[in-house]
C-alpha atoms as a PDB file:
ATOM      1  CA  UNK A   1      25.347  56.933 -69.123  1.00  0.00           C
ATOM      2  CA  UNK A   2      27.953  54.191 -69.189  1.00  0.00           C
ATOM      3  CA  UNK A   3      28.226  54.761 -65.306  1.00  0.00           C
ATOM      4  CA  UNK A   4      24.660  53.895 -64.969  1.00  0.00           C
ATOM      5  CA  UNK A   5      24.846  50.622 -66.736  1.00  0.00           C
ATOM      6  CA  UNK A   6      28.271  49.989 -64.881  1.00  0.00           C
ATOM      7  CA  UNK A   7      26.669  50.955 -61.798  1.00  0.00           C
ATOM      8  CA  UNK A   8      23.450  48.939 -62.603  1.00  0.00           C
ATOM      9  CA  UNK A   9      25.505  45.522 -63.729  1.00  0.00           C
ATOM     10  CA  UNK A  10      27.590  45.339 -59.998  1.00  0.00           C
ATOM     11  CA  UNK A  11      24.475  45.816 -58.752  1.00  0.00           C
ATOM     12  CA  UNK A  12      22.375  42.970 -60.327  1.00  0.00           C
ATOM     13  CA  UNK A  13      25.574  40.887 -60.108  1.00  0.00           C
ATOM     14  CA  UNK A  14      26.232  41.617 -55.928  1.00  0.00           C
ATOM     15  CA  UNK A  15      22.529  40.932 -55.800  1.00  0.00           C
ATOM     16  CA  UNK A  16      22.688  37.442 -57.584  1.00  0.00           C
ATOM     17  CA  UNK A  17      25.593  37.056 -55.719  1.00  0.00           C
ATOM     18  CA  UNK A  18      23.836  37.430 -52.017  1.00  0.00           C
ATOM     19  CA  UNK A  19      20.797  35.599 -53.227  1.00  0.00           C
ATOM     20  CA  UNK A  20      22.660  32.596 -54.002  1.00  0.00           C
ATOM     21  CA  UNK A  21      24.803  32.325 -51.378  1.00  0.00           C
ATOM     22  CA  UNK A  22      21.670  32.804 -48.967  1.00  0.00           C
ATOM     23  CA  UNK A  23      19.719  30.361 -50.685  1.00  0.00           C
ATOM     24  CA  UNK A  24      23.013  27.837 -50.483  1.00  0.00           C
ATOM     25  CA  UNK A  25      23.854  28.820 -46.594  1.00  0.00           C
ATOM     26  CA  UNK A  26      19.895  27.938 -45.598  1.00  0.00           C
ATOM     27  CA  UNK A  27      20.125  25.037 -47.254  1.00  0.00           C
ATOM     28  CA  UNK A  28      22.698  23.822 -45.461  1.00  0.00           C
ATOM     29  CA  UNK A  29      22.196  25.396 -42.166  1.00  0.00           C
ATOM     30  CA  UNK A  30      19.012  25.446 -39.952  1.00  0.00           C
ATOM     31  CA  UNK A  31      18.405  29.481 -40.069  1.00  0.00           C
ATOM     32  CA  UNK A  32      20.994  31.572 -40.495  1.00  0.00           C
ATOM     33  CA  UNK A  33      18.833  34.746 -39.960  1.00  0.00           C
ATOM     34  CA  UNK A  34      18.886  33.709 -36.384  1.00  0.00           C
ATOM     35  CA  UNK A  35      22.409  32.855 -36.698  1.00  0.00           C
ATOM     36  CA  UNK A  36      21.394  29.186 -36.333  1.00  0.00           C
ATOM     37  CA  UNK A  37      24.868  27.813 -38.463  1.00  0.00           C
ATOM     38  CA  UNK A  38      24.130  24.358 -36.512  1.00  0.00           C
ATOM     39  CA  UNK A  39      23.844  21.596 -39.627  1.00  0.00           C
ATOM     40  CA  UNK A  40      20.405  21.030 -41.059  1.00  0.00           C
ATOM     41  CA  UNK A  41      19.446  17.520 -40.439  1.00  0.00           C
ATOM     42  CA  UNK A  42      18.023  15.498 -43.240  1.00  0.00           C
ATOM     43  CA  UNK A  43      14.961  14.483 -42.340  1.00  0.00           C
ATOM     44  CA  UNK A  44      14.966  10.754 -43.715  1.00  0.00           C
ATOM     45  CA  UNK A  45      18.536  10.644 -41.390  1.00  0.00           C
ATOM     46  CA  UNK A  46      16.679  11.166 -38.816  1.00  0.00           C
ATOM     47  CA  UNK A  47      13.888   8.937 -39.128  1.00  0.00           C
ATOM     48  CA  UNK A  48      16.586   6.389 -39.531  1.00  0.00           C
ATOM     49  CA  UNK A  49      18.377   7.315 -36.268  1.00  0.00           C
ATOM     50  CA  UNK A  50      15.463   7.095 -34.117  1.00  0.00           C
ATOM     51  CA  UNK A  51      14.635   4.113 -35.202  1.00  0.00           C
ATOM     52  CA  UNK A  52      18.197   2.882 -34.512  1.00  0.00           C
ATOM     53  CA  UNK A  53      17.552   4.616 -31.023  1.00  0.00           C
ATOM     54  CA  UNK A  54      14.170   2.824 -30.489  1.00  0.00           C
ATOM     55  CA  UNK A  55      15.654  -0.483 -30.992  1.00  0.00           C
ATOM     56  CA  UNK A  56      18.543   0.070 -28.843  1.00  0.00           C
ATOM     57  CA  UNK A  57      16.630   1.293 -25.797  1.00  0.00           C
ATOM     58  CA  UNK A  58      14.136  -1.705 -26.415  1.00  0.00           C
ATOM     59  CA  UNK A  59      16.766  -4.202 -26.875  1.00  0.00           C
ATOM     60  CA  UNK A  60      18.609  -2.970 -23.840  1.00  0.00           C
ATOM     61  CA  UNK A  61      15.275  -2.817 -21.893  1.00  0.00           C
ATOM     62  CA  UNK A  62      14.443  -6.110 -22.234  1.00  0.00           C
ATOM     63  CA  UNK A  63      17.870  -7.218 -21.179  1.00  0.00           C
ATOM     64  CA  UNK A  64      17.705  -6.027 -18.262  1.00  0.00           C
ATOM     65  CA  UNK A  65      14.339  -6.728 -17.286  1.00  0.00           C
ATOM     66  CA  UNK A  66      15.676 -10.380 -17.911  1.00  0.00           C
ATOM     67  CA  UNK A  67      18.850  -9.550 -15.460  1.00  0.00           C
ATOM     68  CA  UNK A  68      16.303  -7.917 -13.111  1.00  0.00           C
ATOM     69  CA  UNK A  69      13.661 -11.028 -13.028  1.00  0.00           C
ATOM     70  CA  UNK A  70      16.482 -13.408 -13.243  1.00  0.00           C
ATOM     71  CA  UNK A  71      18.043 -11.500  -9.831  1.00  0.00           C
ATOM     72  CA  UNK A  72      14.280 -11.644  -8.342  1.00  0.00           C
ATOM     73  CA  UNK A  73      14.524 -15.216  -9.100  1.00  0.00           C
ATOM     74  CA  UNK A  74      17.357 -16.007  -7.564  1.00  0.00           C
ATOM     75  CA  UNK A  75      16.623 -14.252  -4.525  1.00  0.00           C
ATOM     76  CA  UNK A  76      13.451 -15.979  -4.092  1.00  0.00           C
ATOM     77  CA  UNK A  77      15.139 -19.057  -4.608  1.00  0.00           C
ATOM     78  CA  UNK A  78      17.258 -18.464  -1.472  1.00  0.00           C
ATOM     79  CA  UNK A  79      15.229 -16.961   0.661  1.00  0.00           C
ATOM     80  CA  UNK A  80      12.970 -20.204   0.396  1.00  0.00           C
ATOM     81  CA  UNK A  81      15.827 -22.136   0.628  1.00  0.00           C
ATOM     82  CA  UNK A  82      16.866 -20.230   4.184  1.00  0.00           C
ATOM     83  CA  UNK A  83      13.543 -20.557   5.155  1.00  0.00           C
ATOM     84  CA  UNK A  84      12.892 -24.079   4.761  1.00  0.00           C
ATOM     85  CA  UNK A  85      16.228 -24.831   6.333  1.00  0.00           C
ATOM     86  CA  UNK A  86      15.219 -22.134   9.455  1.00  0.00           C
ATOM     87  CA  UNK A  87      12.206 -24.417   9.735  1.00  0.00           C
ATOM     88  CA  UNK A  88      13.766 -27.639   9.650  1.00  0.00           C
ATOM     89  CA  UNK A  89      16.376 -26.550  12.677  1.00  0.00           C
ATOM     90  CA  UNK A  90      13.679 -25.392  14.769  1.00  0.00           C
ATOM     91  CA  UNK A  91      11.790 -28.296  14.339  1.00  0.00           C
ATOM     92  CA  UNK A  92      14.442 -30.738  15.424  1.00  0.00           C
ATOM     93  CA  UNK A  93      14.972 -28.212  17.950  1.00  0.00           C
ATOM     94  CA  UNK A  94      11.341 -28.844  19.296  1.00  0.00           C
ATOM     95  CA  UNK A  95      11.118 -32.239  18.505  1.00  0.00           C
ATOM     96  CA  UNK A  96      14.225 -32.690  20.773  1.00  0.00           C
ATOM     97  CA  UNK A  97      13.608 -30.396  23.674  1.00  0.00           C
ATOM     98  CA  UNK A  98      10.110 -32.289  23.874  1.00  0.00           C
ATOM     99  CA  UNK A  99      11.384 -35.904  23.224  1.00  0.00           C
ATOM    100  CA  UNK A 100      13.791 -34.741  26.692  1.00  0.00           C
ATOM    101  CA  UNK A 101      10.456 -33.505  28.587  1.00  0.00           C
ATOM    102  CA  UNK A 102       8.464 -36.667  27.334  1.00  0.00           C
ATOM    103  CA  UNK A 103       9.821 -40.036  25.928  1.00  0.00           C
ATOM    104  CA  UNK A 104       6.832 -40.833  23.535  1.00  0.00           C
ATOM    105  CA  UNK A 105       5.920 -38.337  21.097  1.00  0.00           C
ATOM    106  CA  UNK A 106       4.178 -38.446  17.338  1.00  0.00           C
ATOM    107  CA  UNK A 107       6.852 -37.384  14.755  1.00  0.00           C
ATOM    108  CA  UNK A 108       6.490 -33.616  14.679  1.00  0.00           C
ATOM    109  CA  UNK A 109       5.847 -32.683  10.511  1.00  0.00           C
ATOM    110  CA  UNK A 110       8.169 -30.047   8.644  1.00  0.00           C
ATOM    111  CA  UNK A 111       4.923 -28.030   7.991  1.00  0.00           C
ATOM    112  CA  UNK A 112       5.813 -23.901   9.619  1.00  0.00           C
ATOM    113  CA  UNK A 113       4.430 -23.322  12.792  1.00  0.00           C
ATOM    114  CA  UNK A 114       2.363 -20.627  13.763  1.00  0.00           C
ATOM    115  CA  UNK A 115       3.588 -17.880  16.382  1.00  0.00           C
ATOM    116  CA  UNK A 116       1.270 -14.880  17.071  1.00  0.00           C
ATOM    117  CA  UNK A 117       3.229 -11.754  16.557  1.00  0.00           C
ATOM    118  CA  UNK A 118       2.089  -8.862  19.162  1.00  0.00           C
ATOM    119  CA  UNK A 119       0.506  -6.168  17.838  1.00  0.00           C
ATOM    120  CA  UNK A 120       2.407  -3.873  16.028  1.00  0.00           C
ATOM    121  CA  UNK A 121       0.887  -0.345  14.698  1.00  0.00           C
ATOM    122  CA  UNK A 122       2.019  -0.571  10.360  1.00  0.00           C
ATOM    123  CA  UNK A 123       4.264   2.144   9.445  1.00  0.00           C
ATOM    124  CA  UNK A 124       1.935   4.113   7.893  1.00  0.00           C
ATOM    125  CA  UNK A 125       0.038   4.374  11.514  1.00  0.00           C
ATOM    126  CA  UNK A 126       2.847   4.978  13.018  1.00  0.00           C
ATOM    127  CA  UNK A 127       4.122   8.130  10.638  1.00  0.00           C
ATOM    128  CA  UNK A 128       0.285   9.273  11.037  1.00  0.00           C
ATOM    129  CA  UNK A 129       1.248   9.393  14.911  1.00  0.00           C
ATOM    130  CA  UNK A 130       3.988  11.013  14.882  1.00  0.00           C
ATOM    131  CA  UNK A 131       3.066  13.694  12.757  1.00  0.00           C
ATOM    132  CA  UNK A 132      -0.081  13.872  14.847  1.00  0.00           C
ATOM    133  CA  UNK A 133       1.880  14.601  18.091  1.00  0.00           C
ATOM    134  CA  UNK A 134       3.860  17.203  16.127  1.00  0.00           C
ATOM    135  CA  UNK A 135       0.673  19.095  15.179  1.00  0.00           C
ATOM    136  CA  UNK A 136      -0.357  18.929  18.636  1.00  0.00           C
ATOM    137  CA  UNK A 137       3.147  19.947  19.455  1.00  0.00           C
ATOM    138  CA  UNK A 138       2.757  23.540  16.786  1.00  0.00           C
ATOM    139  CA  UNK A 139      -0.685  23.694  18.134  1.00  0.00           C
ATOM    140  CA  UNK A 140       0.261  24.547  21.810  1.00  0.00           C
ATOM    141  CA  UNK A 141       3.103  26.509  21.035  1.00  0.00           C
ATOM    142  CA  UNK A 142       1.116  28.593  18.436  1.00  0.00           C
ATOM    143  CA  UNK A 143      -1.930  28.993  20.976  1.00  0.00           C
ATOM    144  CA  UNK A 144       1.062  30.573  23.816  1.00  0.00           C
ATOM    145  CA  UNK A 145       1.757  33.002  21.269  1.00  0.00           C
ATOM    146  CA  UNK A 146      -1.552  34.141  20.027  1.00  0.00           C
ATOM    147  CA  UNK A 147      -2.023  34.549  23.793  1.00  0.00           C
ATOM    148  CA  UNK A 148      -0.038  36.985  24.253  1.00  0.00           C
ATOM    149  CA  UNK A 149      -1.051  38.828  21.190  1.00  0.00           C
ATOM    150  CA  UNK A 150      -3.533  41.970  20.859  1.00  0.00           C
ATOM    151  CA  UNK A 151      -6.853  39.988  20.050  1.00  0.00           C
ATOM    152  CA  UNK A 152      -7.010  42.054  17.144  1.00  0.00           C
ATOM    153  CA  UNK A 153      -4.057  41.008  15.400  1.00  0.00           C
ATOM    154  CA  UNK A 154      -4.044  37.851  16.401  1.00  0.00           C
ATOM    155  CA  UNK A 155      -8.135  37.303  14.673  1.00  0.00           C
ATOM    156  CA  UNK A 156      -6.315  38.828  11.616  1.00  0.00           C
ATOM    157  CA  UNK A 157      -4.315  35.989  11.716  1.00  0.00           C
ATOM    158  CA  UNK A 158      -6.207  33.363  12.917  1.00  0.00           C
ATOM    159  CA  UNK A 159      -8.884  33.962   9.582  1.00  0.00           C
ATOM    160  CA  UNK A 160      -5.911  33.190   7.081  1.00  0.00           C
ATOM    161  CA  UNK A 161      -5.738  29.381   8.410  1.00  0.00           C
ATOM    162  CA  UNK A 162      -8.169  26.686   7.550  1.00  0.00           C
ATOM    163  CA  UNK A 163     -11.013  26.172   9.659  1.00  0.00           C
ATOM    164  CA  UNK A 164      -9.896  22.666  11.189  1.00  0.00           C
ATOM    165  CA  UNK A 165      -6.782  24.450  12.010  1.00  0.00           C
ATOM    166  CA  UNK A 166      -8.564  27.804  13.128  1.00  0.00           C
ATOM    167  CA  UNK A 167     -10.971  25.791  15.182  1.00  0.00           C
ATOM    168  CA  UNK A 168      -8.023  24.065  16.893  1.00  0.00           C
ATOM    169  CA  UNK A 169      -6.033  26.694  17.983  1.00  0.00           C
ATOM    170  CA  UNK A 170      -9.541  28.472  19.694  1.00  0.00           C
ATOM    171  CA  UNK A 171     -10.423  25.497  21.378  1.00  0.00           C
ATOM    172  CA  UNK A 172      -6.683  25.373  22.920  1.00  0.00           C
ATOM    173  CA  UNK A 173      -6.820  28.799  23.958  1.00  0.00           C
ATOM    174  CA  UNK A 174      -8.027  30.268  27.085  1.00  0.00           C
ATOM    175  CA  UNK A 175     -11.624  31.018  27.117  1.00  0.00           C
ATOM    176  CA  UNK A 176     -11.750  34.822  27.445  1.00  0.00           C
ATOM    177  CA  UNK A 177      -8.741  35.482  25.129  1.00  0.00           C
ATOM    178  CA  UNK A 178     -10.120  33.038  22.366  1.00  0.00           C
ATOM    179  CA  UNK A 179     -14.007  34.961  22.953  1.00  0.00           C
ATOM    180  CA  UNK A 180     -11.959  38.030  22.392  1.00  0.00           C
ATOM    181  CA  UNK A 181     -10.538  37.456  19.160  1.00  0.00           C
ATOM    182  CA  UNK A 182     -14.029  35.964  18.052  1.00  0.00           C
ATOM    183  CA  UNK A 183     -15.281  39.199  19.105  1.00  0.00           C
ATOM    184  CA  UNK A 184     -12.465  40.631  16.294  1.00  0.00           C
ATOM    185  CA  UNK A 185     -14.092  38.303  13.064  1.00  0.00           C
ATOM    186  CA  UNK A 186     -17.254  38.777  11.733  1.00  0.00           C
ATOM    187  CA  UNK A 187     -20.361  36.305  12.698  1.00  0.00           C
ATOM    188  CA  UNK A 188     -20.289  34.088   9.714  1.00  0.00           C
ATOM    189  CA  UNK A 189     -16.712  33.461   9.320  1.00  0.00           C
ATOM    190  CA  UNK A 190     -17.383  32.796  13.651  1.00  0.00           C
ATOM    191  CA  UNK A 191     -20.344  30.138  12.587  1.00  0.00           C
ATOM    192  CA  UNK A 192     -18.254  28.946   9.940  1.00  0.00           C
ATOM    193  CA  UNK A 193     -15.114  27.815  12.231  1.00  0.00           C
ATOM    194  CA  UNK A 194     -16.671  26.530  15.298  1.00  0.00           C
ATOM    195  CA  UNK A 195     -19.355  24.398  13.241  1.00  0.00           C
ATOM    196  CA  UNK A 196     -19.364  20.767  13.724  1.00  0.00           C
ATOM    197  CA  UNK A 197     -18.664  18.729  11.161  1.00  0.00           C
END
């Protein structure tokens, strides 16, 4: 009987033991069931850190949004200043080339004068070519090979495209090879793709 009680008293006393040093070891670690041991973070700590943080990346936001409108600024500055000096030059440069042709002349203002600029396509037009005249490029090399394909295999593939793109590629082919693999699809998908829109 005095084995039981010994028995019984290590137990209770290992169990104590574990509890508390589980309860202690959460406490201070994030979850060390998951063998998480990183530090626990107090939670008023880090309120106080991101608002540290939040100031900072304000206060550093601001500055340079001051550096960045102060460099805007100052680039203005002197490209106005280039300007009105480009201006200016040309001008005297007209004023004298036409006091040379003609001795009396009104005094010529420094106000900018107008020069037509020929027509230029904006870059946006002119990526929207070129990407144009590289789908017209895929276009007639795809319709070559399709071509040559069974008309079977080539409908099969054909259907899998959109219709603008389907529609193209028929209307590129010859006629008997592209009435061929319309033959292959079925009559609705047919009225679909050639449709007007």
């Amino acid at each position: 009987m005095k084995e039981k009680i010994v028995y019984g008293l290590i137990f209770t006393l290992l169990f104590a033991i574990v509890s508390a040093g589980m309860i202690y070891f959460n406490s201070k670690y994030k979850n060390i069931f998951a063998f998480d041991f990183s530090p626990r973070i107090n939670k008023e700590q880090l309120k106080k850190d991101l608002a540290k943080a939040d100031t900072l990346k304000t206060n550093t936001l601001k500055t340079d949004s001051l550096k960045t409108n102060s460099l805007k600024v100052d680039s203005l500055k002197t490209e106005k200043d280039t300007l009105k000096t480009n201006e200016l030059k040309n001008n005297e440069k007209i004023v004298a080339s036409s006091e040379i042709k003609n001795k009396s002349i009104p005094q010529v203002t420094n106000t900018a004068l107008t020069t037509e600029v020929p027509f230029r396509l904006p870059a946006s037009d002119k990526t929207k070519a070129k990407k144009d005249s590289i789908y017209k490029e895929w276009v007639k090399q795809t319709v070559k090979i399709y071509e040559s394909m069974d008309s079977k295999k080539a409908a099969k593939v054909i259907i899998n495209y959109s219709d603008n793109i389907a529609r193209d590629i028929l209307l590129k082919m010859k006629k008997k090879k592209a009435a061929e693999i319309l033959a292959e699809l079925k009559p609705e998908v047919v009225s679909r793709i050639i449709s007007v829109n």
